[in-house]
Protein backbone atom coordinates (compact mmCIF):
# COMPACT_ATOMS: atom_id res chain seq x y z
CA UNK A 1 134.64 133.19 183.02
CA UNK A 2 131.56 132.81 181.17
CA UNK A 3 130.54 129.58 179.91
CA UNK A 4 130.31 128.91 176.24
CA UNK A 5 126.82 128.82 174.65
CA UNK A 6 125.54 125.39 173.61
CA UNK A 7 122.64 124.24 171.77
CA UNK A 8 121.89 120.47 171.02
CA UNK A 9 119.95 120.30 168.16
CA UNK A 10 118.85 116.53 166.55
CA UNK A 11 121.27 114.91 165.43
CA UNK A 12 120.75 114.49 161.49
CA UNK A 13 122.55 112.05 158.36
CA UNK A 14 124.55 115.57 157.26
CA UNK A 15 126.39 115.47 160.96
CA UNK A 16 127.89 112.16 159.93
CA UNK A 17 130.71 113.92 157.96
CA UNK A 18 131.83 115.85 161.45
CA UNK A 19 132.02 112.96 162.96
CA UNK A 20 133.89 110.76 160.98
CA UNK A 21 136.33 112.67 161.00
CA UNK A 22 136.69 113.19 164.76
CA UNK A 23 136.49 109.30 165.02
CA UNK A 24 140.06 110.01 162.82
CA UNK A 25 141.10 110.56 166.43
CA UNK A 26 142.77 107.73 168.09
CA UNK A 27 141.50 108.78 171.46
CA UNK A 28 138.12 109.94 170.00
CA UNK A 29 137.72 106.85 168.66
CA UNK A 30 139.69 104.42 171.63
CA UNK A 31 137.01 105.95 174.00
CA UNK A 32 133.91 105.81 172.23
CA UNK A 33 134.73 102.76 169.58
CA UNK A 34 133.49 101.97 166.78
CA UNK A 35 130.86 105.21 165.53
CA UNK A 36 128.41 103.07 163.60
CA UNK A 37 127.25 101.32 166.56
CA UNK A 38 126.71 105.16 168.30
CA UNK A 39 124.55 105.46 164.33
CA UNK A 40 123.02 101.96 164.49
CA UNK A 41 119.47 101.95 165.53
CA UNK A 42 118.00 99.34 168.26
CA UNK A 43 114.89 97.51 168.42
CA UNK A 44 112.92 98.93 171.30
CA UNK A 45 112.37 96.01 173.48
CA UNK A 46 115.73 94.28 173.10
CA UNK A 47 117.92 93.10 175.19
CA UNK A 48 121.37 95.50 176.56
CA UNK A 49 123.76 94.43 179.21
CA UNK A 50 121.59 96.73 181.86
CA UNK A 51 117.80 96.03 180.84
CA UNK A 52 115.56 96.22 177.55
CA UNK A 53 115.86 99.63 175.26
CA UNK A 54 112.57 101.81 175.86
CA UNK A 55 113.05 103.62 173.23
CA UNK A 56 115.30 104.54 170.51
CA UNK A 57 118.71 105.69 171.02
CA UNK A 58 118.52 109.60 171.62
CA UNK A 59 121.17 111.25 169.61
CA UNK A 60 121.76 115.64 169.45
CA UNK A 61 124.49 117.59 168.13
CA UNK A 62 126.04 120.58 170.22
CA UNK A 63 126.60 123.51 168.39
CA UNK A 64 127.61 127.20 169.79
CA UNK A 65 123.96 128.45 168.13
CA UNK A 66 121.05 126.45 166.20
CA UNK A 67 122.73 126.79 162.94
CA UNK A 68 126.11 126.71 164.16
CA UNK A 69 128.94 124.61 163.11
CA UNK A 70 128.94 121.22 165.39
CA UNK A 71 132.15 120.86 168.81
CA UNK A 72 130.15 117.62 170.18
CA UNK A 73 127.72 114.77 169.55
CA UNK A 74 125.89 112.54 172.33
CA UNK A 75 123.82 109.85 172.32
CA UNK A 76 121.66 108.40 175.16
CA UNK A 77 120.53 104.88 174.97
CA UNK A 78 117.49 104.05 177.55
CA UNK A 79 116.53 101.48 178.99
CA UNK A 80 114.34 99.82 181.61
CA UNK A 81 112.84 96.72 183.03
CA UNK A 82 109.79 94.92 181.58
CA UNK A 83 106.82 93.94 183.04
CA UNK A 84 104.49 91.09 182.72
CA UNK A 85 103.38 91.94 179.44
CA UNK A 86 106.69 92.44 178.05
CA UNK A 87 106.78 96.36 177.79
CA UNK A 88 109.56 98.44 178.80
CA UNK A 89 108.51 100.08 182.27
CA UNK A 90 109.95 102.69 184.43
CA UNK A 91 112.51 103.22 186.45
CA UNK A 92 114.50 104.10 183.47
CA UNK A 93 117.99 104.73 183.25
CA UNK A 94 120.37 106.30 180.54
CA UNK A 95 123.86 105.29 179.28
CA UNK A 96 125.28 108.25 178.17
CA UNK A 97 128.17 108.79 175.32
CA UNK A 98 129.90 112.30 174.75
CA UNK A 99 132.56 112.89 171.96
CA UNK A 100 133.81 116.54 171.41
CA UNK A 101 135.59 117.34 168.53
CA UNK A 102 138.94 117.05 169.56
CA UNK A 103 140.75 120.51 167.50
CA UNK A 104 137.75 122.12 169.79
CA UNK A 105 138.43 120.73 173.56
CA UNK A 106 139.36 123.17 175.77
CA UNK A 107 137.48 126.39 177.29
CA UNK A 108 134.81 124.06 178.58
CA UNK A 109 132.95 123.01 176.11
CA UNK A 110 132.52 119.41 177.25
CA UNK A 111 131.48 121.13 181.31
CA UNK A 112 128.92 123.11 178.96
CA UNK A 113 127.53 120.38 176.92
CA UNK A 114 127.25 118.29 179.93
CA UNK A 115 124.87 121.14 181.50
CA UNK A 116 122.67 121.53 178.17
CA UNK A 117 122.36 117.35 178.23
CA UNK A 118 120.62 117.35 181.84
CA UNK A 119 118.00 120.00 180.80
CA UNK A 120 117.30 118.01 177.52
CA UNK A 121 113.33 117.41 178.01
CA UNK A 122 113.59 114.27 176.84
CA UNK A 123 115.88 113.12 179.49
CA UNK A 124 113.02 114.24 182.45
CA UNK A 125 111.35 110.92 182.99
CA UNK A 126 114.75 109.05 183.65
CA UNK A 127 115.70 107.98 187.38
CA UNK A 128 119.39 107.99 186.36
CA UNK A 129 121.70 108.69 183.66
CA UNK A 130 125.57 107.77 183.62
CA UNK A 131 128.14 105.88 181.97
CA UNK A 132 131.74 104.63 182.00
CA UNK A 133 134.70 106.63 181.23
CA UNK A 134 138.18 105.51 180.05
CA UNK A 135 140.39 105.76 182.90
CA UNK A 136 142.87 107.43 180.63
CA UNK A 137 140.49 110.10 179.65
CA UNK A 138 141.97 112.47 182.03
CA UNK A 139 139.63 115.63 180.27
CA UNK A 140 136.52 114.01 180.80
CA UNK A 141 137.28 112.38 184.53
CA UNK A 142 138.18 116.48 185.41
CA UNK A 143 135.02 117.47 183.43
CA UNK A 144 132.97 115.33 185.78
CA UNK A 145 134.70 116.10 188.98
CA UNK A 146 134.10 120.36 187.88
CA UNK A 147 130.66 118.85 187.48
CA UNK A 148 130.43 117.44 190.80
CA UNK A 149 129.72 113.77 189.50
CA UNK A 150 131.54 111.72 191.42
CA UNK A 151 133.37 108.61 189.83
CA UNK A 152 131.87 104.97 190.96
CA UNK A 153 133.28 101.56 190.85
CA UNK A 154 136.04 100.70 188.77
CA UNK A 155 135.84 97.72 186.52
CA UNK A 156 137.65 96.11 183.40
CA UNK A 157 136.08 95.25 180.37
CA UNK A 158 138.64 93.76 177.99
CA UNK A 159 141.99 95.39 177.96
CA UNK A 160 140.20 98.28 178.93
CA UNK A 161 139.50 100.24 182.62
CA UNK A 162 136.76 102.49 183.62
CA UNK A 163 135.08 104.39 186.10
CA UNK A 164 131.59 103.62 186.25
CA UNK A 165 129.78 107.19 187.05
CA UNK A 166 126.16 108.55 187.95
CA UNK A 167 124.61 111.66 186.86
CA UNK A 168 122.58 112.73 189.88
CA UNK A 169 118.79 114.34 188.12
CA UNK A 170 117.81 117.81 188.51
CA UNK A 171 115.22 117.56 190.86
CA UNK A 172 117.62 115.73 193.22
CA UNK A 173 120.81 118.17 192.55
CA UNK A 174 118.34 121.21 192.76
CA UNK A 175 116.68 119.94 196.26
């Protein structure tokens, strides 16, 4: 089978109205929480759980063509160490955060979008991207597993569970 086309195009104020009403979704919005901090811009410099934001948060829309109607939204926050000075240095890593819109999962769409994500220029310089997932987000754990992306540790973070996960780069998948 043929996987679907996807396009991420920048992710712009008119998307909002797509995905506000996939955060409708009580698992949409149980995985992801709360969408205005996945909106909310962050000072480039500050301080996240896992090092100091590089730049600001990445965000594309994934659509079947350009102009397409929207199935998915991601956002990529990176972030590094600092040096002496203060800047944000390399390596640089990339927390990762995938909704697709949930009358739309299915037929690999997420599998797809996952695949247009890693060949996002923007994305080349990073050593590593990943994330957590839910460990009741059975579609996504089986997305990552088709992927080849191997779950990591598992860890609680309130009343919630995930599986910590690493995206392994292109060069280092294609090698």
């Amino acid at each position: 089978m043929q996987p679907p086309a996807v396009v991420l195009t920048e992710y712009a104020p008119e998307d909002r109205s797509a995905l506000e009403l996939w955060w409708k979704n009580a698992a949409v919005a149980g995985y992801l929480g709360d969408l205005g901090r996945l909106l909310r811009e962050s000072e480039v410099g500050s301080r996240m759980t896992d090092g100091y934001i590089a730049r600001p948060t990445l965000r594309w829309m994934a659509r079947p063509s350009p102009t397409g109607e929207p199935f998915g939204f991601i956002a990529v926050q990176v972030t590094g160490d600092r040096d002496a000075s203060y800047a944000v240095v390399p390596p640089l890593s990339g927390g990762v955060n995938i909704a697709i819109d949930p009358l739309r999962c299915g037929g690999g769409l997420g599998p797809a979008t996952m695949k247009a994500l890693l060949a996002q220029p923007e994305l080349a310089d990073l050593a590593t991207l990943g994330g957590a997932v839910d460990v009741t987000n059975l579609p996504c754990l089986k997305m990552l597993l088709k992927l080849g992306i191997s779950r990591g540790a598992l860890r609680g973070s309130g009343r919630k569970v995930f599986f910590d996960f690493v995206i392994p780069r292109t060069s280092e998948r294609d090698e």
